[in-house]
PDB file of N, CA and C in Angstrom:
ATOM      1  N   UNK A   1       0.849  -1.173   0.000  1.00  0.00           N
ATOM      2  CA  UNK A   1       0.000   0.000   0.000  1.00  0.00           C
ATOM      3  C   UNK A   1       0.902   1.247   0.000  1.00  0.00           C
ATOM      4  N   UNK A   2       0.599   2.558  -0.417  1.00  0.00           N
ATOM      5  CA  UNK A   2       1.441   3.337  -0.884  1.00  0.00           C
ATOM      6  C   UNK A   2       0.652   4.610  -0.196  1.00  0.00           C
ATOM      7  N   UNK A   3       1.201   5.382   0.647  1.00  0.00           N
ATOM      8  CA  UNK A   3       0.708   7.232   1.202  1.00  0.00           C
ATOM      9  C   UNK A   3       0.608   7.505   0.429  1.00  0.00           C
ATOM     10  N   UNK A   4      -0.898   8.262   0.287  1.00  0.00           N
ATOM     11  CA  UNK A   4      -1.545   9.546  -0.547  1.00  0.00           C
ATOM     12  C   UNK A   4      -0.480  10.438  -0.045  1.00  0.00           C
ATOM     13  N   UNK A   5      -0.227  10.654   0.912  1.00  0.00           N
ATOM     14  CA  UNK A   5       0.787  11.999   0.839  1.00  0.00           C
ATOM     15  C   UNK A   5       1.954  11.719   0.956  1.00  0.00           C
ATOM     16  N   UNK A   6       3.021  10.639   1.031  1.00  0.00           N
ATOM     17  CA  UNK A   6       4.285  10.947   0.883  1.00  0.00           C
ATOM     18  C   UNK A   6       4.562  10.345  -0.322  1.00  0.00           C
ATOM     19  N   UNK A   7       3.893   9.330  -0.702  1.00  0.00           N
ATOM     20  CA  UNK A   7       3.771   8.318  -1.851  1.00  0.00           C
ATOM     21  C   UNK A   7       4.775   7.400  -1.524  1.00  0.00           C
ATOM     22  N   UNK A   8       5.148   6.476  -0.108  1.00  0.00           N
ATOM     23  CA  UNK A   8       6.113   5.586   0.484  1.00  0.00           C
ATOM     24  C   UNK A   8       5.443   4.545   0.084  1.00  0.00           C
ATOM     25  N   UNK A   9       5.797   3.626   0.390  1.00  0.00           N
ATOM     26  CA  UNK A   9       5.323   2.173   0.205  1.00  0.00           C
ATOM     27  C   UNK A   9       5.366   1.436   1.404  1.00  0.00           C
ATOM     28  N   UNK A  10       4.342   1.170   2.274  1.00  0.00           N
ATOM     29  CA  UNK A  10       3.746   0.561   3.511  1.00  0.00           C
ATOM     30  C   UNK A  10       3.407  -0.766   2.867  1.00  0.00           C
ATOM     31  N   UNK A  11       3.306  -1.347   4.257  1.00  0.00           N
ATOM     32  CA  UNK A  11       2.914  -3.121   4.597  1.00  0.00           C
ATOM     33  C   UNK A  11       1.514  -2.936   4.396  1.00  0.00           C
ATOM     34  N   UNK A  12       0.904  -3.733   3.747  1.00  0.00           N
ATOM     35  CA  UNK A  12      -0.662  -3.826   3.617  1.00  0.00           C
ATOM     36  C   UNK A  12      -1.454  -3.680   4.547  1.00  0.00           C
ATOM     37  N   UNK A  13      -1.178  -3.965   5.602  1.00  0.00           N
ATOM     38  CA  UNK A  13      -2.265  -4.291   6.728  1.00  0.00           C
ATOM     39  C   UNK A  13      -1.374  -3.092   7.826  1.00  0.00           C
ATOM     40  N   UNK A  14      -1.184  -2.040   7.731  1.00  0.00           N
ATOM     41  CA  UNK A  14      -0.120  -0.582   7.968  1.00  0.00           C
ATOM     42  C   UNK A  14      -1.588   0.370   8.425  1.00  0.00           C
ATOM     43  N   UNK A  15      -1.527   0.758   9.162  1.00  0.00           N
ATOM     44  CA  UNK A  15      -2.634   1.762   9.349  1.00  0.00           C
ATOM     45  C   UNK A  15      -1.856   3.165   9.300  1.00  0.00           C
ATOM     46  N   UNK A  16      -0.944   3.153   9.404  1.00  0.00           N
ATOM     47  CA  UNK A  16       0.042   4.472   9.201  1.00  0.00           C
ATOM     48  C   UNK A  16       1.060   4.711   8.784  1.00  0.00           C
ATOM     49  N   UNK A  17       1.317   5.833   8.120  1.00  0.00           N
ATOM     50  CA  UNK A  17       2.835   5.632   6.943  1.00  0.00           C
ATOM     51  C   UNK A  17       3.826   5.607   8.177  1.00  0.00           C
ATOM     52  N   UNK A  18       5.027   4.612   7.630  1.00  0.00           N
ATOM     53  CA  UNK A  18       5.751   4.633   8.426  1.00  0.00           C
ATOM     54  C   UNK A  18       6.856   5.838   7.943  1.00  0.00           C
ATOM     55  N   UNK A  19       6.643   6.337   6.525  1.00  0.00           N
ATOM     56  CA  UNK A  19       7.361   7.704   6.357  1.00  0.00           C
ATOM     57  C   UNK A  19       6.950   8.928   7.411  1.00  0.00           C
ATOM     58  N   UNK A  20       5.448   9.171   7.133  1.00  0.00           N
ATOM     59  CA  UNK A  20       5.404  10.608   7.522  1.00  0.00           C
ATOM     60  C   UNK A  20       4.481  10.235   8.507  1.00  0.00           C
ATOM     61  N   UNK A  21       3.577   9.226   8.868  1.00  0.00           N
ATOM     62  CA  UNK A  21       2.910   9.123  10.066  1.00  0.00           C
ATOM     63  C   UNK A  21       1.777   9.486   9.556  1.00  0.00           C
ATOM     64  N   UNK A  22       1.096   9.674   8.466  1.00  0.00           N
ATOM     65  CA  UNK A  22       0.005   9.584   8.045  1.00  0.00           C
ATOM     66  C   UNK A  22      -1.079   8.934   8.209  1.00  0.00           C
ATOM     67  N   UNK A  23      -2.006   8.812   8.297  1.00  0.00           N
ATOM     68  CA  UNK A  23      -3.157   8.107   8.132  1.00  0.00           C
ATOM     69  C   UNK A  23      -3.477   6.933   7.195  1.00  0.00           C
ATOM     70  N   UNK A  24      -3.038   6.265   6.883  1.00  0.00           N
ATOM     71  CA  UNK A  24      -3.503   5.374   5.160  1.00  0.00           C
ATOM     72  C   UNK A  24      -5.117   5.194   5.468  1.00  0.00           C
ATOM     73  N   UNK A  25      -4.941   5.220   3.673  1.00  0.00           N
ATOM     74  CA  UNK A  25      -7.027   4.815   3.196  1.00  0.00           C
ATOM     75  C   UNK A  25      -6.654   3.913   3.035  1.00  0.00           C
ATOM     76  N   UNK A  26      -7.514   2.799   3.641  1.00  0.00           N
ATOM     77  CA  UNK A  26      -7.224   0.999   3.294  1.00  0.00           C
ATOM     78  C   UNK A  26      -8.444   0.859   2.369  1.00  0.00           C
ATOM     79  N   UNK A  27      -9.588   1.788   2.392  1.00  0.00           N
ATOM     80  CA  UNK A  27     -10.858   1.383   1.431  1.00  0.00           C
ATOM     81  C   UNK A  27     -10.392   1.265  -0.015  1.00  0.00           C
ATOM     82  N   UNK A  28      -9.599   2.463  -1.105  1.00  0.00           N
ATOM     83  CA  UNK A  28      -9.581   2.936  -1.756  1.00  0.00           C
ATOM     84  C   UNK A  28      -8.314   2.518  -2.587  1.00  0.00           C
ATOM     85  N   UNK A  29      -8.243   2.005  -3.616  1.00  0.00           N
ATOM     86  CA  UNK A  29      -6.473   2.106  -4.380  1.00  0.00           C
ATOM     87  C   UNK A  29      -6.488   0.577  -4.618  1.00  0.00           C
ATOM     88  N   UNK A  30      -6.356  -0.250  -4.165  1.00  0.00           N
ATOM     89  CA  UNK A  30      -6.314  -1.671  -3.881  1.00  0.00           C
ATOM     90  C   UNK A  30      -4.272  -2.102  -4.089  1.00  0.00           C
ATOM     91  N   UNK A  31      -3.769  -1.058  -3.384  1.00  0.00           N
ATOM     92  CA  UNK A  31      -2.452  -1.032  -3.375  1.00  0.00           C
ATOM     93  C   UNK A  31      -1.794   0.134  -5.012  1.00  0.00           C
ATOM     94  N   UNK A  32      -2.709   0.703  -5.403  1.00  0.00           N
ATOM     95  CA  UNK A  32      -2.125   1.964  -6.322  1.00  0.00           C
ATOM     96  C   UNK A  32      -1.741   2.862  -5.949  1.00  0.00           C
ATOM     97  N   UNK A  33      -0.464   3.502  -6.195  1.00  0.00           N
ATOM     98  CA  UNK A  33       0.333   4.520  -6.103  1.00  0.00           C
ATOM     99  C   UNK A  33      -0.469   5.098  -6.060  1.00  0.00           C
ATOM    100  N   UNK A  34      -0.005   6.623  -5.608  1.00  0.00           N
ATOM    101  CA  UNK A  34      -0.678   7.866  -5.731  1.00  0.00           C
ATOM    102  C   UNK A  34       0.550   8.594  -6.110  1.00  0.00           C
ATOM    103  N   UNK A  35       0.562   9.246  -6.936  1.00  0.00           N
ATOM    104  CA  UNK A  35       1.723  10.055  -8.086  1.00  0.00           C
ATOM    105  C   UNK A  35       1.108  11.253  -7.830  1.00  0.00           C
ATOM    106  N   UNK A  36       1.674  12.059  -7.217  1.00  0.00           N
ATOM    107  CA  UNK A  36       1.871  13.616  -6.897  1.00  0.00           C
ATOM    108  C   UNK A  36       2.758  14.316  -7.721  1.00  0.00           C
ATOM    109  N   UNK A  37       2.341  15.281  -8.772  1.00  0.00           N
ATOM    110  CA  UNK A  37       3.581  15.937  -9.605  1.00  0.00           C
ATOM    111  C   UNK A  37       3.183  17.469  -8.942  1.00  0.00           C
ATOM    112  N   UNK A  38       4.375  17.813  -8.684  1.00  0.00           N
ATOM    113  CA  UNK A  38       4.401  19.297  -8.121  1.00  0.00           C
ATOM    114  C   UNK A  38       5.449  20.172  -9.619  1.00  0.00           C
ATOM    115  N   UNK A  39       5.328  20.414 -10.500  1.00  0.00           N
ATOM    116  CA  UNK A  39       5.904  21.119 -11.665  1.00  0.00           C
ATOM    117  C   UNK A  39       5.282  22.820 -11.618  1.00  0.00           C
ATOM    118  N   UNK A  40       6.320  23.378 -10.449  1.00  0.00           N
ATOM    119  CA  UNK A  40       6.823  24.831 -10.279  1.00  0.00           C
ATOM    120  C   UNK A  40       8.150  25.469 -10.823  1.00  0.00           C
ATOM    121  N   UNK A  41       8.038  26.409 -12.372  1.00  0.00           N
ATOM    122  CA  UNK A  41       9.063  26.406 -12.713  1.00  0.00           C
ATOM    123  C   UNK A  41       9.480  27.815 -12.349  1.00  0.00           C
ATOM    124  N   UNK A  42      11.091  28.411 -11.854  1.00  0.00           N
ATOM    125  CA  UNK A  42      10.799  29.307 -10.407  1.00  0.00           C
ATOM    126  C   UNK A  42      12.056  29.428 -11.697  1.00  0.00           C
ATOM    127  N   UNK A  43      12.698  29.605 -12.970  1.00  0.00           N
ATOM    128  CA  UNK A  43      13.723  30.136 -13.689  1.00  0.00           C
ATOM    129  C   UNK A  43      12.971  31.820 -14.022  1.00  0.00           C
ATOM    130  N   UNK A  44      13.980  32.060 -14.599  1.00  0.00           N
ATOM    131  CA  UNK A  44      13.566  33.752 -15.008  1.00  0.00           C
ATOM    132  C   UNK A  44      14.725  33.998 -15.791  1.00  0.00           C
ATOM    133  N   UNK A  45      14.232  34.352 -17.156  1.00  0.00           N
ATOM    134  CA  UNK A  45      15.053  34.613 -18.154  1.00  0.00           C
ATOM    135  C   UNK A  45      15.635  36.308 -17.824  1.00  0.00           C
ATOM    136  N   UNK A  46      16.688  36.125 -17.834  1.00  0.00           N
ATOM    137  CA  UNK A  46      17.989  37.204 -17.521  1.00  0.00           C
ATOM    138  C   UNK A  46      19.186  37.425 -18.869  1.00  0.00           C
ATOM    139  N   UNK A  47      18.422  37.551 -19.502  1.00  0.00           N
ATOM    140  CA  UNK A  47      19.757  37.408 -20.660  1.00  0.00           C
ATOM    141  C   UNK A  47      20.450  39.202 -20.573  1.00  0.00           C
ATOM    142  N   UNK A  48      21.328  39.518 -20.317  1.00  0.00           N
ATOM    143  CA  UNK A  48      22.518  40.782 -19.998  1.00  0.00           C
ATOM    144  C   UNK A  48      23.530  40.365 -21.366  1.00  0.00           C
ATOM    145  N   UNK A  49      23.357  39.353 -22.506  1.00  0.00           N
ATOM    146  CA  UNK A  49      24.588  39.501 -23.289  1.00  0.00           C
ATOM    147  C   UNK A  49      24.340  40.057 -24.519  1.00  0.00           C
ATOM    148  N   UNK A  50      24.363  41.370 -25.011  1.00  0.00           N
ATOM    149  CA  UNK A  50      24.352  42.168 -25.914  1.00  0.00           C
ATOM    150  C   UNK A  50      24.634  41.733 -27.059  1.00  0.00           C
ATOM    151  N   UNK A  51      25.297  41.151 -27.031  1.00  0.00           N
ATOM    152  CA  UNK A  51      25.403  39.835 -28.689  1.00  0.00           C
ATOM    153  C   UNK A  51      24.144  39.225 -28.902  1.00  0.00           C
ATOM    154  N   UNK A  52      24.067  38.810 -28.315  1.00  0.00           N
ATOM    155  CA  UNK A  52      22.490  37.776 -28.167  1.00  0.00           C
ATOM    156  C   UNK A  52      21.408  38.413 -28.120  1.00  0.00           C
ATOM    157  N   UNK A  53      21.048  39.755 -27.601  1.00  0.00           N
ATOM    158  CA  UNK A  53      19.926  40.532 -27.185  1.00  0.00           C
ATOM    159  C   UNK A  53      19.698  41.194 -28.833  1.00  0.00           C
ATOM    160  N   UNK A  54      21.179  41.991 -28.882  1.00  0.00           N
ATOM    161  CA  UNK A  54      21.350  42.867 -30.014  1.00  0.00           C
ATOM    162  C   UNK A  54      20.949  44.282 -29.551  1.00  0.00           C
ATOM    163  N   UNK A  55      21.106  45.016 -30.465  1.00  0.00           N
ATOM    164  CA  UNK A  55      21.239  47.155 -30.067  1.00  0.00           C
ATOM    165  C   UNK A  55      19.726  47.123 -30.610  1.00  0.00           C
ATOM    166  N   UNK A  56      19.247  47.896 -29.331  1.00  0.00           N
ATOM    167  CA  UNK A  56      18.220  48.531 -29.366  1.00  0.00           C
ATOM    168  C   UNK A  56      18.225  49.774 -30.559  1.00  0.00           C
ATOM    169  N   UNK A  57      17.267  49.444 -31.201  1.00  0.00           N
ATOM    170  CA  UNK A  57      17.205  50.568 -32.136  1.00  0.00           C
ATOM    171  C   UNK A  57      15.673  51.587 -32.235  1.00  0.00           C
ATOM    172  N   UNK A  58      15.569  52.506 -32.519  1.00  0.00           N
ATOM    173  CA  UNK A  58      14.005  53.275 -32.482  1.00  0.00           C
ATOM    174  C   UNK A  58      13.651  53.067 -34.105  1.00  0.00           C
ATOM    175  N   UNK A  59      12.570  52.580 -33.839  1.00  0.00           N
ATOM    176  CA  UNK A  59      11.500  52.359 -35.314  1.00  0.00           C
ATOM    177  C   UNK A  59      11.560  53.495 -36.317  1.00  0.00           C
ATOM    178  N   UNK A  60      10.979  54.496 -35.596  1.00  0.00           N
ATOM    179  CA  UNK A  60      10.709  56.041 -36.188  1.00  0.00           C
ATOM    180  C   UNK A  60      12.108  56.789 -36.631  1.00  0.00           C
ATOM    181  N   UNK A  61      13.492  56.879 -35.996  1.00  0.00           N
ATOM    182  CA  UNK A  61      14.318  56.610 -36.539  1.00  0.00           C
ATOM    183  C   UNK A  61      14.959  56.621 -37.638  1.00  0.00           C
ATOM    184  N   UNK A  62      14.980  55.042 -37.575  1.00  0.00           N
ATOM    185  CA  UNK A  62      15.054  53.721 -39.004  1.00  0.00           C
ATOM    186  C   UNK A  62      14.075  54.051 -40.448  1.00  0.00           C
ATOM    187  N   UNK A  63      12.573  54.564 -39.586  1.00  0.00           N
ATOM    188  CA  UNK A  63      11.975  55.033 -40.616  1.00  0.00           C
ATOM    189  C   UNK A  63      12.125  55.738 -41.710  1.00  0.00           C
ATOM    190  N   UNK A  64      12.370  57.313 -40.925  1.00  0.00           N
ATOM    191  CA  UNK A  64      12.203  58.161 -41.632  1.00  0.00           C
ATOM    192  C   UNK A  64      13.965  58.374 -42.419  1.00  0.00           C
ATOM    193  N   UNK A  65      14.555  57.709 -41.589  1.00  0.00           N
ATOM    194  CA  UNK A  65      16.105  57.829 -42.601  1.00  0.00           C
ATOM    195  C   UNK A  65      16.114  56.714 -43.734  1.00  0.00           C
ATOM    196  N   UNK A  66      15.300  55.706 -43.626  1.00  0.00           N
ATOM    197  CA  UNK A  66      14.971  55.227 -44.874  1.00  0.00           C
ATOM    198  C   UNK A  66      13.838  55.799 -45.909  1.00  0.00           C
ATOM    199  N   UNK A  67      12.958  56.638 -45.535  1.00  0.00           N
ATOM    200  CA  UNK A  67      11.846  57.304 -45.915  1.00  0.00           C
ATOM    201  C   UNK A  67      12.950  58.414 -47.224  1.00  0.00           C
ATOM    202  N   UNK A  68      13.297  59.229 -46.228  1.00  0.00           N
ATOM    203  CA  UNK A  68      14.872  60.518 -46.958  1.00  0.00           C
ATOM    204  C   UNK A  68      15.545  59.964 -47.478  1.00  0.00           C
ATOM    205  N   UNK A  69      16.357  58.994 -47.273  1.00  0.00           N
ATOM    206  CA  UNK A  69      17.657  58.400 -47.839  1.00  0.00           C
ATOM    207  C   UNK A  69      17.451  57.127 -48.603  1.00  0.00           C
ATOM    208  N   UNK A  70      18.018  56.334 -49.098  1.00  0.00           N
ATOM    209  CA  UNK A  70      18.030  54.978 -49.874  1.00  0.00           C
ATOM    210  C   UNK A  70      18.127  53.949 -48.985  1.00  0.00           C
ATOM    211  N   UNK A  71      19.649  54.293 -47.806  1.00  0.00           N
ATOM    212  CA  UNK A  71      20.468  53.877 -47.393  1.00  0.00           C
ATOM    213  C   UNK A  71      20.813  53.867 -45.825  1.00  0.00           C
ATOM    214  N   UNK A  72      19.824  55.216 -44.981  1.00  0.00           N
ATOM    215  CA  UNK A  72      20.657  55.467 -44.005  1.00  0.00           C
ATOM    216  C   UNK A  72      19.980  54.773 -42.742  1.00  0.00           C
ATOM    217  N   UNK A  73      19.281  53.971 -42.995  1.00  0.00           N
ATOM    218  CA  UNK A  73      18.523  53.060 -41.860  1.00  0.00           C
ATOM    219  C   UNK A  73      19.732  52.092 -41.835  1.00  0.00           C
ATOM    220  N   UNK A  74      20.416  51.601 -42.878  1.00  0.00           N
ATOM    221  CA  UNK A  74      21.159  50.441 -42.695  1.00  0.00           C
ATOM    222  C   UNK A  74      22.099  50.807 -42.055  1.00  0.00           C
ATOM    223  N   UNK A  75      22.605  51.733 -42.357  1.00  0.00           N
ATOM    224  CA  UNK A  75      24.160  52.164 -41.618  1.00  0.00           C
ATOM    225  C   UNK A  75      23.461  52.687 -40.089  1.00  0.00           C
ATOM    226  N   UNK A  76      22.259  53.159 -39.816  1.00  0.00           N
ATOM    227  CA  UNK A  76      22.072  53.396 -38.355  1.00  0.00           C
ATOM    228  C   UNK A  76      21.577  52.005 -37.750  1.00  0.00           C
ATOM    229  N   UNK A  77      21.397  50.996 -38.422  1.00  0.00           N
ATOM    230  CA  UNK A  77      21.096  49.814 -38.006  1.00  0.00           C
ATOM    231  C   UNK A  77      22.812  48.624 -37.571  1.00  0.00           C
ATOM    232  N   UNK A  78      23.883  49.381 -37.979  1.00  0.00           N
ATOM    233  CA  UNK A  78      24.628  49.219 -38.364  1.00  0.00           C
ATOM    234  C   UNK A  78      25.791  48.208 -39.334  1.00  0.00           C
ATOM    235  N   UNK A  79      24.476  47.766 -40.203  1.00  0.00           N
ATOM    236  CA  UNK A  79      24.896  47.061 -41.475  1.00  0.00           C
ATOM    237  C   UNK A  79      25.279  48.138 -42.207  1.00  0.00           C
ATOM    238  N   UNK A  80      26.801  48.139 -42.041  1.00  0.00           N
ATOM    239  CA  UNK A  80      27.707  48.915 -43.166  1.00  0.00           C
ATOM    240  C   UNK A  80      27.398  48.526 -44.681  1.00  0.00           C
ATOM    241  N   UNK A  81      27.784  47.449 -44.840  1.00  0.00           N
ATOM    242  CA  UNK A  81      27.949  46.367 -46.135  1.00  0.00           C
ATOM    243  C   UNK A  81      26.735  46.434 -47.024  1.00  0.00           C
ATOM    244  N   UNK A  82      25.476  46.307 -46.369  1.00  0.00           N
ATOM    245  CA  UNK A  82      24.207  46.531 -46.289  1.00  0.00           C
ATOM    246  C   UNK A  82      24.148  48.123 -47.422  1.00  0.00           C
ATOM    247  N   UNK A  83      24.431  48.924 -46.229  1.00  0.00           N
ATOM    248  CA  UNK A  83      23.943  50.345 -46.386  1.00  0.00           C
ATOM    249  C   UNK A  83      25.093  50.816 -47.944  1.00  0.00           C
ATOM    250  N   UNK A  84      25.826  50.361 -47.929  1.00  0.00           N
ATOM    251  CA  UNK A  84      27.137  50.880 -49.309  1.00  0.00           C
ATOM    252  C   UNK A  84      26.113  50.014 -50.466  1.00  0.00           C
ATOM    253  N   UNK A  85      26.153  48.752 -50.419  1.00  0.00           N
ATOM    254  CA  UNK A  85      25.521  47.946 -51.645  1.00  0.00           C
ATOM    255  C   UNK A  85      24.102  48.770 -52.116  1.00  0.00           C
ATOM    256  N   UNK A  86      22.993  49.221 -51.057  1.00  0.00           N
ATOM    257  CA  UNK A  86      21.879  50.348 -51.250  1.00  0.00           C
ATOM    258  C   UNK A  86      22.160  51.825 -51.655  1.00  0.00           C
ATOM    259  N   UNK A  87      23.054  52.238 -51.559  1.00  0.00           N
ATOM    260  CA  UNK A  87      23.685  53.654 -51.722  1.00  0.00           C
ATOM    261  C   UNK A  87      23.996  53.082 -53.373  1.00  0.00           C
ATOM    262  N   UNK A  88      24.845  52.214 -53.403  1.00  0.00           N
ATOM    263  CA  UNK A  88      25.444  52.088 -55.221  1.00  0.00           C
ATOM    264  C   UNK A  88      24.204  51.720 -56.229  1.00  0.00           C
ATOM    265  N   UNK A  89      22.942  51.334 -55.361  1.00  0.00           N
ATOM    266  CA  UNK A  89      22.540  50.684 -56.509  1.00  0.00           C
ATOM    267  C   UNK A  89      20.737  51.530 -56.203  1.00  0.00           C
ATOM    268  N   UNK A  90      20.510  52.576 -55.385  1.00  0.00           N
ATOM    269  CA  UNK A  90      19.273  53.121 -55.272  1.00  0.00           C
ATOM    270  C   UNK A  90      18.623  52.310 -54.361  1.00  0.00           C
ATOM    271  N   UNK A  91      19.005  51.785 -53.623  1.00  0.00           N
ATOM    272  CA  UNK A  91      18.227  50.725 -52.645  1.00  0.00           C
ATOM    273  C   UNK A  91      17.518  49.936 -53.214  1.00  0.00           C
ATOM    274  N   UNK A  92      18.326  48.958 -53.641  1.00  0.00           N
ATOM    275  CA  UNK A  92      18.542  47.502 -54.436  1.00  0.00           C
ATOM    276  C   UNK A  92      17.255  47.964 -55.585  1.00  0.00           C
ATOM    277  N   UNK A  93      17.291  48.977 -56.154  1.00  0.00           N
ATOM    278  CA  UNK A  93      16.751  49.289 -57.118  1.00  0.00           C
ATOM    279  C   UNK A  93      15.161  49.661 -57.272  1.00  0.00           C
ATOM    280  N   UNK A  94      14.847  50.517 -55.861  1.00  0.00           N
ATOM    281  CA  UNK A  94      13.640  50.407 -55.240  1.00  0.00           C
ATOM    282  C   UNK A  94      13.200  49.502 -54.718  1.00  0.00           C
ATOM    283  N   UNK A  95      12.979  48.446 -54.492  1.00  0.00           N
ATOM    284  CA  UNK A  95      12.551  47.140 -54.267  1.00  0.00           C
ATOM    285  C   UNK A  95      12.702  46.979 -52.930  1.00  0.00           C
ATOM    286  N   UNK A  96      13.994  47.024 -52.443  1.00  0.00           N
ATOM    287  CA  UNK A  96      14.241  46.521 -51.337  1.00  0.00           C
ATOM    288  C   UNK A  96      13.870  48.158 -49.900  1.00  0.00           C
ATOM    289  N   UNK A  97      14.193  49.029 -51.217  1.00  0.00           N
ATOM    290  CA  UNK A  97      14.019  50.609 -50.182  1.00  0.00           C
ATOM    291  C   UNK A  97      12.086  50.246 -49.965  1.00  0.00           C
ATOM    292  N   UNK A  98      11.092  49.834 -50.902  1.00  0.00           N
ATOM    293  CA  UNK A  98       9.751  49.779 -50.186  1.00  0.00           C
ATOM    294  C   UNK A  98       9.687  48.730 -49.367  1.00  0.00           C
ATOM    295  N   UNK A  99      10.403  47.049 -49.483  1.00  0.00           N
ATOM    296  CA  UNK A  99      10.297  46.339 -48.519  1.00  0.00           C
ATOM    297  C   UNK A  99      10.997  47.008 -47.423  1.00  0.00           C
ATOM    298  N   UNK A 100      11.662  47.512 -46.940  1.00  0.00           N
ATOM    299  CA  UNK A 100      12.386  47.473 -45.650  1.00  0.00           C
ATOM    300  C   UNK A 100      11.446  49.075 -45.301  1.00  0.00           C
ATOM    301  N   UNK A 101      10.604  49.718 -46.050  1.00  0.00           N
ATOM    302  CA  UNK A 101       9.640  50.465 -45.498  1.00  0.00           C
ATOM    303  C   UNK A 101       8.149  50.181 -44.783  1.00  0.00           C
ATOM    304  N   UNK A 102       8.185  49.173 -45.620  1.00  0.00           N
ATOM    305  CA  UNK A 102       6.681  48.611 -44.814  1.00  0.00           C
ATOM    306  C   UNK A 102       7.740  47.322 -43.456  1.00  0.00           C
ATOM    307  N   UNK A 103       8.321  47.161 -43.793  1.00  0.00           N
ATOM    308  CA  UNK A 103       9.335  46.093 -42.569  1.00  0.00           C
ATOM    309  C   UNK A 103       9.025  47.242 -41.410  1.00  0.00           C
ATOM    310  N   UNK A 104       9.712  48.235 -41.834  1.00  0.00           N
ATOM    311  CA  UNK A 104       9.956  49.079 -40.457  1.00  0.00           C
ATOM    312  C   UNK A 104       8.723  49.426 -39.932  1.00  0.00           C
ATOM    313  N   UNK A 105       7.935  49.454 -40.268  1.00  0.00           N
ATOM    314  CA  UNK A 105       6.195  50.143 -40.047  1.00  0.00           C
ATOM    315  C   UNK A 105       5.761  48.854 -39.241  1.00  0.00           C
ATOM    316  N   UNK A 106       6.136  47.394 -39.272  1.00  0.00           N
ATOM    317  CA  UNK A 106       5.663  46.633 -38.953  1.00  0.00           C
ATOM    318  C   UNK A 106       6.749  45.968 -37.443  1.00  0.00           C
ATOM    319  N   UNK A 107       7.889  46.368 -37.109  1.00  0.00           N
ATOM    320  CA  UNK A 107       8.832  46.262 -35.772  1.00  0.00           C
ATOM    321  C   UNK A 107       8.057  47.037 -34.748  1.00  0.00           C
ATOM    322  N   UNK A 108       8.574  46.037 -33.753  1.00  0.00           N
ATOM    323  CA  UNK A 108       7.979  47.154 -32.232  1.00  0.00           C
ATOM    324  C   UNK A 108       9.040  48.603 -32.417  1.00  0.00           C
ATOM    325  N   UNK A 109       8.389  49.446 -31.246  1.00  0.00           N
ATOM    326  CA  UNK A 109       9.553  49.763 -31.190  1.00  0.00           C
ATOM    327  C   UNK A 109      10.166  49.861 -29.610  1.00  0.00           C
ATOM    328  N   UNK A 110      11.281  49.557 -29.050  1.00  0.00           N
ATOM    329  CA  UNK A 110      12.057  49.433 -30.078  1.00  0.00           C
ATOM    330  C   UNK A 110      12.249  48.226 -30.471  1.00  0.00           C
ATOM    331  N   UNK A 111      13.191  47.908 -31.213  1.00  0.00           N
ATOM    332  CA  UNK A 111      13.528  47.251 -32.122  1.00  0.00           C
ATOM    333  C   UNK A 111      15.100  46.606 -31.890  1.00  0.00           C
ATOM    334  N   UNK A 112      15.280  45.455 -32.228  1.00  0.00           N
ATOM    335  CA  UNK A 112      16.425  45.013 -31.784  1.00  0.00           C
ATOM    336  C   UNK A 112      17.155  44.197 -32.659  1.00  0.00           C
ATOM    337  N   UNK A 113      18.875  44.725 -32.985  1.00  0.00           N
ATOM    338  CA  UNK A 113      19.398  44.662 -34.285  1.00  0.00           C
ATOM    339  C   UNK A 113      20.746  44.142 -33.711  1.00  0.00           C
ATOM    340  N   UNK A 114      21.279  42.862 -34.717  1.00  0.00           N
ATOM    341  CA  UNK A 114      22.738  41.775 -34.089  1.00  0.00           C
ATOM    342  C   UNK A 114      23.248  42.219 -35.331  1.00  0.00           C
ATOM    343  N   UNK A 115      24.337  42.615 -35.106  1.00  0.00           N
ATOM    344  CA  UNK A 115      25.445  42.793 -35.715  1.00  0.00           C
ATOM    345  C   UNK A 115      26.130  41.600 -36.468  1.00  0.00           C
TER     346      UNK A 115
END
């Protein structure tokens, strides 16, 4: 026979856990466990590593220097490589200057950018 509350394993004919001194139900179980899951998860995400998080950036920003410029969201985003290849070519030839306009309209803000 097995405690509802410690879940030990007693002698059948046991009127009390010999773990915790409990009471046993002799009516009920016909010697079945009683499985207690206690699943309290007590973690808390702390991430402090700026690589991993990435630079906070402001939406409005990003916006409107892509709104004015071809180019200058990327370099304030700080994709250099990015922002030169959009500068040589009109921001990948319009195309990519309206996608990364409705992109930006659609980020929280702020916004968070890995190098």
């Amino acid at each position: 026979m097995f405690c509802q509350k410690c879940g030990s394993q007693n002698q059948d004919d046991a009127i009390k856990c010999v773990n915790c001194g409990e009471t046993l139900n002799t009516q009920s179980g016909a010697g079945q466990p009683v499985i207690n899951i206690v699943n309290t998860n007590t973690n808390t995400n702390t991430n402090v590593n700026p690589a991993v998080a990435g630079h906070p950036k402001n939406k409005w920003v990003a916006f409107f220097l892509c709104l004015f410029t071809f180019c200058g969201h990327k370099f304030y985003e700080g994709k250099i490589g990015m922002g030169i290849l959009y500068l040589f070519t009109a921001g990948l030839f319009g195309i990519g200057w309206i996608i990364d306009l409705i992109t930006l309209l659609t980020r929280p803000n702020p916004y968070y950018v890995r190098y």
